[in-house]
N, C-alpha and C. Protein backbone atom coordinates (compact mmCIF):
# COMPACT_ATOMS: atom_id res chain seq x y z
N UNK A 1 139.58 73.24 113.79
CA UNK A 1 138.81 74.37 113.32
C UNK A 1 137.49 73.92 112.70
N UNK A 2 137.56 72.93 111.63
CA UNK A 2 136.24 72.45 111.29
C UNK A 2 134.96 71.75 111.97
N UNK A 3 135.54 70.93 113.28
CA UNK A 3 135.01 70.34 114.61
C UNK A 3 134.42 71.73 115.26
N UNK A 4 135.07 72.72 115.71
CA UNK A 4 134.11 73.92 115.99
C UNK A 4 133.53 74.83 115.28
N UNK A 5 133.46 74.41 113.97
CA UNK A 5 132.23 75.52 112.86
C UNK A 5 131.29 74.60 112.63
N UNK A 6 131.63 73.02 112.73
CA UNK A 6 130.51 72.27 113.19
C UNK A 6 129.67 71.80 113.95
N UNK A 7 130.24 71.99 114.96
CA UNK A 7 129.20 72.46 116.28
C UNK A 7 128.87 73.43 116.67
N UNK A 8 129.31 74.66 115.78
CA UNK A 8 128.65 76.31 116.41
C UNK A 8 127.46 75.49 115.48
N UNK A 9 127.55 75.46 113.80
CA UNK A 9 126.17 74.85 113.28
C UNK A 9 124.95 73.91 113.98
N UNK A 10 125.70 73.07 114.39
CA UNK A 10 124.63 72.29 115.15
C UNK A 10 123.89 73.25 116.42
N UNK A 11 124.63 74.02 116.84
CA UNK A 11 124.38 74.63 118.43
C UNK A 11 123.42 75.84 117.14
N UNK A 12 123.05 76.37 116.27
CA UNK A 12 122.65 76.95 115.78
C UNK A 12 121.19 76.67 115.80
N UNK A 13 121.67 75.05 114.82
CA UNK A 13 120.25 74.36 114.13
C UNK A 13 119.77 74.19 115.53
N UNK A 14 119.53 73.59 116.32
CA UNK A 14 119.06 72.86 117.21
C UNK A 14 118.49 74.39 118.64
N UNK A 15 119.72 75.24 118.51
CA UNK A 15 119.01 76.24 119.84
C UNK A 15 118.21 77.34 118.67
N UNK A 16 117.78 77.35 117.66
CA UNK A 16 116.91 78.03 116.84
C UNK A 16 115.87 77.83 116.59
N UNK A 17 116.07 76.18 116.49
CA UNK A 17 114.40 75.67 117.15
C UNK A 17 113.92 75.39 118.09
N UNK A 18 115.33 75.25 119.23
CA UNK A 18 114.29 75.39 120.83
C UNK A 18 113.62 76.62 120.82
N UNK A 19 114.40 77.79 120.19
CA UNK A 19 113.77 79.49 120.71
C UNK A 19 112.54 79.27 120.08
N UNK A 20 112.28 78.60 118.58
CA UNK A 20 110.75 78.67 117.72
C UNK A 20 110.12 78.01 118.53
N UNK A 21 110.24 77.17 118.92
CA UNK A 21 109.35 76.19 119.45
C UNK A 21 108.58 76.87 120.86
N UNK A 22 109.88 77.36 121.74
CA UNK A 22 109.76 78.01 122.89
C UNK A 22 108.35 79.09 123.08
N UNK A 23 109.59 79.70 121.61
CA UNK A 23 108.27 80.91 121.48
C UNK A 23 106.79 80.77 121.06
N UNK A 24 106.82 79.46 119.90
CA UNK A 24 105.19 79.65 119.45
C UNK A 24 104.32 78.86 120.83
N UNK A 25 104.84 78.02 121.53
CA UNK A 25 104.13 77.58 122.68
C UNK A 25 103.70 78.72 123.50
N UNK A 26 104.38 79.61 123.46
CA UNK A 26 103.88 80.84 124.37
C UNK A 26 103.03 82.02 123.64
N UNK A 27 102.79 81.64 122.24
CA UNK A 27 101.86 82.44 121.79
C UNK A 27 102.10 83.54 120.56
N UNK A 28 103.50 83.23 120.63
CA UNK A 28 104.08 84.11 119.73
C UNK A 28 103.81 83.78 118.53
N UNK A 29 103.37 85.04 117.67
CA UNK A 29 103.29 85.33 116.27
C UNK A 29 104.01 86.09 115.43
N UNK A 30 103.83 85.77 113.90
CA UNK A 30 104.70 87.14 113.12
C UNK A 30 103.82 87.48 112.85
N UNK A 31 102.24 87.70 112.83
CA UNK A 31 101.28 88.41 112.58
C UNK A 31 101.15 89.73 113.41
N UNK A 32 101.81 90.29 114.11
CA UNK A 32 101.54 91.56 115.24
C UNK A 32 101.13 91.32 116.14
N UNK A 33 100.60 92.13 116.84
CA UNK A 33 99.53 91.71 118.17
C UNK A 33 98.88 92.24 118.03
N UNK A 34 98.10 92.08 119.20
CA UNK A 34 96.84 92.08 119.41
C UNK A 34 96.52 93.05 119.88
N UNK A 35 95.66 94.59 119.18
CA UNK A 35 95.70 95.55 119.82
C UNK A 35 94.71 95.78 121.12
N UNK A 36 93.63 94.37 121.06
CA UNK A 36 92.67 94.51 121.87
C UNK A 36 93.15 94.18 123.33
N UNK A 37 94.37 93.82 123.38
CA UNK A 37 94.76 93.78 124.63
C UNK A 37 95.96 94.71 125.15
N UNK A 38 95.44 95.53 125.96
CA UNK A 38 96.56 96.53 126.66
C UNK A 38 97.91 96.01 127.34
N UNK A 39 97.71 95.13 127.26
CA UNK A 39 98.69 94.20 127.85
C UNK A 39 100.40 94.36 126.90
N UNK A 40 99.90 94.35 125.25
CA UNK A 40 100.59 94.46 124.66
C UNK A 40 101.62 95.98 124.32
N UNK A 41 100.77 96.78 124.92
CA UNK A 41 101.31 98.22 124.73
C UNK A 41 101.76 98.25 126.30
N UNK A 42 102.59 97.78 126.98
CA UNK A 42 102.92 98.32 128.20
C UNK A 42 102.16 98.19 129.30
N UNK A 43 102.49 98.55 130.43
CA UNK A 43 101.95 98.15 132.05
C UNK A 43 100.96 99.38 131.90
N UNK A 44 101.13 100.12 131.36
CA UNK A 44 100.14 101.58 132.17
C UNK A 44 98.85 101.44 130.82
N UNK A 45 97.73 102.18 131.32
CA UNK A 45 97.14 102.62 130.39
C UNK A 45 97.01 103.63 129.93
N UNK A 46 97.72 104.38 130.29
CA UNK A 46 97.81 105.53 129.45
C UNK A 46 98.94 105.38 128.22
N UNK A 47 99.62 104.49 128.24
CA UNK A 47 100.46 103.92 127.46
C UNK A 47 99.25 103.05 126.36
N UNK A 48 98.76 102.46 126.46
CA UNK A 48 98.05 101.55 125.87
C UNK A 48 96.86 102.37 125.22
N UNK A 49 96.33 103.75 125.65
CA UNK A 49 95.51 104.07 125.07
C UNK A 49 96.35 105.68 124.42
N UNK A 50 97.50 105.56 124.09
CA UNK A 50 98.42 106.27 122.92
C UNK A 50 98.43 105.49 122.06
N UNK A 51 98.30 103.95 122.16
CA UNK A 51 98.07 103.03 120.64
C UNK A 51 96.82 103.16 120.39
N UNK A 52 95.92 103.65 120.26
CA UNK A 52 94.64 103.43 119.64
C UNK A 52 93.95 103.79 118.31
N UNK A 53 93.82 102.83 117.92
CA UNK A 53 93.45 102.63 116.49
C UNK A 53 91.87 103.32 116.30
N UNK A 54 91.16 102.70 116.93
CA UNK A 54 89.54 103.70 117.12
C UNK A 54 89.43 105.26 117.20
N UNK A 55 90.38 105.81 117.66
CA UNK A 55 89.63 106.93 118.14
C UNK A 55 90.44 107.92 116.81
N UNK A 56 89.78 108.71 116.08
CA UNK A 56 89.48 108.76 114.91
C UNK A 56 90.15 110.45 114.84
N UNK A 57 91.57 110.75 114.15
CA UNK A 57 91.68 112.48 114.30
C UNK A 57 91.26 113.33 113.46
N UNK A 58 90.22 114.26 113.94
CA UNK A 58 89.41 115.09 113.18
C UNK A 58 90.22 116.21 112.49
N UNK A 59 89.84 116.49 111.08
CA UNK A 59 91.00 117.28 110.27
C UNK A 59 89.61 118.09 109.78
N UNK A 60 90.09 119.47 109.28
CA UNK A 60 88.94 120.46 108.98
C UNK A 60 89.48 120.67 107.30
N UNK A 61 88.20 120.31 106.86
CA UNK A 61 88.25 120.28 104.87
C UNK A 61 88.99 121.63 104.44
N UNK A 62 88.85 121.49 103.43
CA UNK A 62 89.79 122.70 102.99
C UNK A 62 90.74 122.30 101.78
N UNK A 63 91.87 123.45 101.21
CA UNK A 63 93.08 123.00 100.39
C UNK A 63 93.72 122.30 101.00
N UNK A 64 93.75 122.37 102.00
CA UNK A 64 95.18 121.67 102.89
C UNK A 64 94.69 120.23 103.72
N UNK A 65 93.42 119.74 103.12
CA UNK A 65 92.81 118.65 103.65
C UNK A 65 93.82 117.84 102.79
N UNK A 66 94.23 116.47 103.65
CA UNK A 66 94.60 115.01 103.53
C UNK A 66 93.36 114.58 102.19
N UNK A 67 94.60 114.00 101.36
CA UNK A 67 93.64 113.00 100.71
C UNK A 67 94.45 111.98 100.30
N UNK A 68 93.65 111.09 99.35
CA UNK A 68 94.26 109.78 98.75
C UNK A 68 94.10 108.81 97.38
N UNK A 69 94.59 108.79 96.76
CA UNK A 69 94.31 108.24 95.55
C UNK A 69 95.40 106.92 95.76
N UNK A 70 95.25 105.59 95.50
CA UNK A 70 95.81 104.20 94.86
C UNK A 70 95.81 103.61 93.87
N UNK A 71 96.79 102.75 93.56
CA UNK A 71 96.82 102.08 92.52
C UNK A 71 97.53 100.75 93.00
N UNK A 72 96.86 99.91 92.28
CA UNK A 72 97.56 98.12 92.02
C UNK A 72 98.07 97.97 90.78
N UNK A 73 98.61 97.21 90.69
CA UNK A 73 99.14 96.29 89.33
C UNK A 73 99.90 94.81 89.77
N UNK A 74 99.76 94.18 88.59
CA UNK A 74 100.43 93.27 88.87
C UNK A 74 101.82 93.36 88.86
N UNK A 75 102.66 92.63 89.62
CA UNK A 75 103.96 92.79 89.82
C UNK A 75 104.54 91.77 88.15
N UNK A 76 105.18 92.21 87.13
CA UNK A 76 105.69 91.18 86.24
C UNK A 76 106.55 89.89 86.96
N UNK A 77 107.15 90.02 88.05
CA UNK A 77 107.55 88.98 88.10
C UNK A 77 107.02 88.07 89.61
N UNK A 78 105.96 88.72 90.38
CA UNK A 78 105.18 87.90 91.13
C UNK A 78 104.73 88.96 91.86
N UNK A 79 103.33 88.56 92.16
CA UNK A 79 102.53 89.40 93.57
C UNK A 79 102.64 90.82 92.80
N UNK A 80 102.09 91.48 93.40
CA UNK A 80 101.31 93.06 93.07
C UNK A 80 101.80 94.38 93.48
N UNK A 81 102.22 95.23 92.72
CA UNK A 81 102.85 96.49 93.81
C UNK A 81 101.69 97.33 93.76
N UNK A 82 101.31 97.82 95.08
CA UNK A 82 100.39 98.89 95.46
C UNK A 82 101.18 100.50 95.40
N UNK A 83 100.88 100.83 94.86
CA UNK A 83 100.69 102.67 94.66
C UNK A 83 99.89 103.19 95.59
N UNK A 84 100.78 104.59 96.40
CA UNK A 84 100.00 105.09 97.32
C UNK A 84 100.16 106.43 97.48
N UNK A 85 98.96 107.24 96.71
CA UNK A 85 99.53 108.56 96.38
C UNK A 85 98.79 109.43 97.31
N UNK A 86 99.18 109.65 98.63
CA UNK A 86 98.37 111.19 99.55
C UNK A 86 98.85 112.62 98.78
N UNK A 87 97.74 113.32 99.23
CA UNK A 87 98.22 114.56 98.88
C UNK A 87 98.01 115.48 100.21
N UNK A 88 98.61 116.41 100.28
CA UNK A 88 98.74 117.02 101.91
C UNK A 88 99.08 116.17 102.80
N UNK A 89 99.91 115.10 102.28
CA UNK A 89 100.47 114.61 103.94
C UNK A 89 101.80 113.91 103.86
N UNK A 90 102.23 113.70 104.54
CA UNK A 90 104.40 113.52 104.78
C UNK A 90 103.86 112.34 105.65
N UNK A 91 104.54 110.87 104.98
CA UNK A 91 104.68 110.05 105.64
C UNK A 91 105.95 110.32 107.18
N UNK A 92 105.77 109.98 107.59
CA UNK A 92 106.77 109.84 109.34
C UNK A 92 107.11 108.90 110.09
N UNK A 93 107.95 108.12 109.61
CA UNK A 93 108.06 107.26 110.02
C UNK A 93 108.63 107.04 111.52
N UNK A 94 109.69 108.46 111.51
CA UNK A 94 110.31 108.83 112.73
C UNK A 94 109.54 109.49 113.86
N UNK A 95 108.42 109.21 113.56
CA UNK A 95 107.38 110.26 114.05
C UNK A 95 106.45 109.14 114.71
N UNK A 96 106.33 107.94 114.19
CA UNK A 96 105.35 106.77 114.53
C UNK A 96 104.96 106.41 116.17
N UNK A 97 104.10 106.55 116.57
CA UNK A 97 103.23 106.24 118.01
C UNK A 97 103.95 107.74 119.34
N UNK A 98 103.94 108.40 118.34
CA UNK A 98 104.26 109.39 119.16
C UNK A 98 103.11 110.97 118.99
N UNK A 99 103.57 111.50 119.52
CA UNK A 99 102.32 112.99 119.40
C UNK A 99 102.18 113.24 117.76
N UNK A 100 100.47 113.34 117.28
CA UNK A 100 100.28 114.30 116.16
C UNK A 100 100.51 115.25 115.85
N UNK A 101 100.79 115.19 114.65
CA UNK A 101 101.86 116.49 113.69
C UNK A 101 100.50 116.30 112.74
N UNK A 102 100.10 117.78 112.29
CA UNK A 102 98.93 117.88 111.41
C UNK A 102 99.55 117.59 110.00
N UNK A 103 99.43 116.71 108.99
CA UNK A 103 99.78 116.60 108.05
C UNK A 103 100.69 115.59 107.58
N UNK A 104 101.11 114.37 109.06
CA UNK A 104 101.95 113.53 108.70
C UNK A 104 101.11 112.22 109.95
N UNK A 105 101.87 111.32 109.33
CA UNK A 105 101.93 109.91 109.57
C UNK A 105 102.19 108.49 108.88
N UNK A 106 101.21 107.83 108.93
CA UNK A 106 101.38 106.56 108.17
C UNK A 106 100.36 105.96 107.58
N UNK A 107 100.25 105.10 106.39
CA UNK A 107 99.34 104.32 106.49
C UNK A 107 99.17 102.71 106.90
N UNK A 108 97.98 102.24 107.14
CA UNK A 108 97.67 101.10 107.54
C UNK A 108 97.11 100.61 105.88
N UNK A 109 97.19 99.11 105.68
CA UNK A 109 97.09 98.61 104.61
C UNK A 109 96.18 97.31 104.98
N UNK A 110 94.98 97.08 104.28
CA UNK A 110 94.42 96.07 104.24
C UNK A 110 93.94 94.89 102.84
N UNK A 111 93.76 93.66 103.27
CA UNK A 111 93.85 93.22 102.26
C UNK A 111 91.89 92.21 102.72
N UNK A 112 91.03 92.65 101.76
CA UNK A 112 89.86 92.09 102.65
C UNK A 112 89.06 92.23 104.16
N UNK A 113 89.51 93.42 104.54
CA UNK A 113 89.08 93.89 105.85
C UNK A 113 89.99 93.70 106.75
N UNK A 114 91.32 92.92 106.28
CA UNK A 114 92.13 92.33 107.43
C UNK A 114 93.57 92.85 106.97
N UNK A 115 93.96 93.39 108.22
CA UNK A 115 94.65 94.13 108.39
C UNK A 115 96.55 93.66 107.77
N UNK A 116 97.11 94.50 106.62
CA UNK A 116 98.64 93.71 106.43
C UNK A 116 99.54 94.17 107.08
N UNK A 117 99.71 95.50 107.38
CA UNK A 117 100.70 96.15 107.97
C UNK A 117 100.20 97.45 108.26
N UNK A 118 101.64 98.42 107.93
CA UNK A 118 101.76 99.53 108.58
C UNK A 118 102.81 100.18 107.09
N UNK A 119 102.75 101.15 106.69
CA UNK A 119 103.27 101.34 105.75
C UNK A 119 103.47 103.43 105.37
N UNK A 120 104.95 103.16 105.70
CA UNK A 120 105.69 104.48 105.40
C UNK A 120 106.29 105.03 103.97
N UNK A 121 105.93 104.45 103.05
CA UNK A 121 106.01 105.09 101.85
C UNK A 121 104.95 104.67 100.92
N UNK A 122 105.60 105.34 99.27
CA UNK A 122 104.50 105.46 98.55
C UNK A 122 104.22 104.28 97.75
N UNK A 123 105.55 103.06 97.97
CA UNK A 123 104.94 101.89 97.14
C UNK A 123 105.19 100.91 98.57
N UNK A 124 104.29 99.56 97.68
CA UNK A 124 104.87 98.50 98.95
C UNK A 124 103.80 96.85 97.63
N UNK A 125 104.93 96.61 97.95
CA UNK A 125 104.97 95.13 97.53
C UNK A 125 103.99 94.11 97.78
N UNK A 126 103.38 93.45 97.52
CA UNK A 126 102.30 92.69 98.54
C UNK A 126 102.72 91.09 97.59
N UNK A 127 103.63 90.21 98.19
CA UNK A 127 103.73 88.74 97.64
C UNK A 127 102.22 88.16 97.15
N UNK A 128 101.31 88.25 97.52
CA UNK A 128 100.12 87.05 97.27
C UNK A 128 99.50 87.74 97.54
N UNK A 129 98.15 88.21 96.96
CA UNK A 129 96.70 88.33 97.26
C UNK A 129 95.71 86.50 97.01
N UNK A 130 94.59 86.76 97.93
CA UNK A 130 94.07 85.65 97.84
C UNK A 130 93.43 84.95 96.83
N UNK A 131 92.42 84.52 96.36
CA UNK A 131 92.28 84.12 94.76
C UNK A 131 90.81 84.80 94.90
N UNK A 132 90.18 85.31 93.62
CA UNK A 132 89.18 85.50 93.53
C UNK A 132 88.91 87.33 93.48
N UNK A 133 88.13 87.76 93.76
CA UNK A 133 87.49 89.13 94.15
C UNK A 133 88.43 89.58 95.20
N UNK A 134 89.32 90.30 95.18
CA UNK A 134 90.10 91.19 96.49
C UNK A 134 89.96 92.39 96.45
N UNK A 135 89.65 93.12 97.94
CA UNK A 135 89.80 94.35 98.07
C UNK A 135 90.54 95.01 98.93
N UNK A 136 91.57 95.95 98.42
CA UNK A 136 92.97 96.49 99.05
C UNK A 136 92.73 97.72 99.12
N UNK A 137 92.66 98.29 100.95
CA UNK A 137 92.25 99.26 100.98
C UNK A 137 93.80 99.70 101.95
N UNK A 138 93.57 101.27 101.54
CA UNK A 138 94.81 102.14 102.38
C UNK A 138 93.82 103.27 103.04
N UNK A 139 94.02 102.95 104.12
CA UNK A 139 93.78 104.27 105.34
C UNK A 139 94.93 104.75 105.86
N UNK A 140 94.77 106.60 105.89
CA UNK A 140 95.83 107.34 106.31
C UNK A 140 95.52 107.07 107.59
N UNK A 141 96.24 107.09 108.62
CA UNK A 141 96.48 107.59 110.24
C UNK A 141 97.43 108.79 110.35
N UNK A 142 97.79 108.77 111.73
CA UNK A 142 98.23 109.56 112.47
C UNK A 142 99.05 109.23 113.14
N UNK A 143 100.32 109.91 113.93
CA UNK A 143 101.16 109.74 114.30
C UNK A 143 100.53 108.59 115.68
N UNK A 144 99.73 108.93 115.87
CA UNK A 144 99.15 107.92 117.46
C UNK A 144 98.17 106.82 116.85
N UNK A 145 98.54 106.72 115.32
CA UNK A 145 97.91 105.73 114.84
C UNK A 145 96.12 105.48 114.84
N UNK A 146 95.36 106.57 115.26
CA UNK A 146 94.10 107.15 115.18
C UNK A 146 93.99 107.31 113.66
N UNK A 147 92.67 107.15 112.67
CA UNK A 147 92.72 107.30 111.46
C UNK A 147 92.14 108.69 111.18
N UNK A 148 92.64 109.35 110.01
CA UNK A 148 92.66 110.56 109.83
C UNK A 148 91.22 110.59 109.38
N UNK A 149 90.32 111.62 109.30
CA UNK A 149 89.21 112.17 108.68
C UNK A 149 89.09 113.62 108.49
N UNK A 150 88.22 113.78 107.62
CA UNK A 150 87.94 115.21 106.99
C UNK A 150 86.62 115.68 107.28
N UNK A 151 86.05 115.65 107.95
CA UNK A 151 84.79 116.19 108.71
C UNK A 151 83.85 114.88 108.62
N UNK A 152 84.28 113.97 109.14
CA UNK A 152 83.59 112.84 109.63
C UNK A 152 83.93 111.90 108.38
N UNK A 153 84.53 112.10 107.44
CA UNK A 153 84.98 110.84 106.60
C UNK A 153 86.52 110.36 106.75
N UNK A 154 86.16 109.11 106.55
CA UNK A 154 87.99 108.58 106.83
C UNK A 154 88.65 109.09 105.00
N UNK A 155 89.94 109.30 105.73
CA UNK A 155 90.86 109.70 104.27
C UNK A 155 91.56 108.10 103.97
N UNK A 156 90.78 107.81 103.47
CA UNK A 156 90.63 106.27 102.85
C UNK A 156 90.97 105.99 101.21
N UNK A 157 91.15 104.92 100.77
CA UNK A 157 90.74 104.54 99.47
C UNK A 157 90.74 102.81 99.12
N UNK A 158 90.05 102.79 98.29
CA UNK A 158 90.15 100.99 98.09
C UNK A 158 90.14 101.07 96.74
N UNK A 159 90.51 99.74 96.34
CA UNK A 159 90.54 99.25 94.89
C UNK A 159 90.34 97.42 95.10
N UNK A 160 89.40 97.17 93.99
CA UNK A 160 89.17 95.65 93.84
C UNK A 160 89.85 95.00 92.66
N UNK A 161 90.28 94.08 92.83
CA UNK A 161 91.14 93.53 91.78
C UNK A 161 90.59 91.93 91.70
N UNK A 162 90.34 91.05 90.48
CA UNK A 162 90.32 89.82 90.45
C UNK A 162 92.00 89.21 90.42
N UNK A 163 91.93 88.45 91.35
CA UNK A 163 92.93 87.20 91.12
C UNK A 163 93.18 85.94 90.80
N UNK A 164 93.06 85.52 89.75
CA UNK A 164 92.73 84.09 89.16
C UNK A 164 94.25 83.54 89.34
């Protein structure tokens, strides 16, 4: 019995880093992909241009306009929790890269212009910001992942924080 829980281990260690190895030779990342290539969203393009991040969904001002207010802090026991307060809009997670629903989606989260994720609720954790001057911005989207606006402005917000 112990001869085969020691070689399922070995058959573990050893085919876990053929698959890493396998995979980063071929390009693979845990960073996402690459939206600039259609390649990544499927064979068709009409598939590939339902992911699009550019093309921008126009929302008409009003009470019932999308908005956004944030907050940072430091985390007491490491890295920073971001606060993410919309008003007029229902995160959807179940709803994600599929047809727009006026009033729901997700946000995208950046840290310095560069992009961290994708983010379905109102807090989210961030381990490390970089050292110095940072700026952490949250843009609402849309279920097709298009960013929301209110008569030509994005429903955006940022906050700068020093990190020493």
């Amino acid at each position: 019995m112990s001869r085969s829980l020691a070689l399922f281990a070995i058959g573990l260690v050893f085919g876990g880093g053929a698959g890493f190895v396998t995979a980063a030779g071929m390009g693979v990342t845990f960073t996402g992909h690459d939206h600039g290539d259609p390649a990544h969203h499927g064979a068709g393009q009409a598939e590939a241009m339902a992911h699009d991040h550019s093309t921008a969904v126009s929302l008409a001002a009003g009470p019932d306009a999308p908005s956004l207010k944030i907050e940072i802090m430091k985390d007491p026991m490491a890295g920073w929790n971001l606060h993410v307060m919309p008003e007029n809009f229902r995160f959807s997670p179940e709803n994600a890269s599929l047809g727009d629903v006026a009033g729901e989606g997700h946000a995208h989260v950046y840290v310095n212009g560069s992009k961290l994720g994708r983010l379905y609720g109102d807090w989210l954790h961030i381990g490390d910001l970089p050292e110095g001057t940072v700026e952490v911005k949250v843009s609402l989207n849309a279920n097709s992942h298009g960013p929301l606006e209110v008569e030509g402005v994005p429903v955006s917000a940022a906050v700068v924080v020093e990190n020493n």
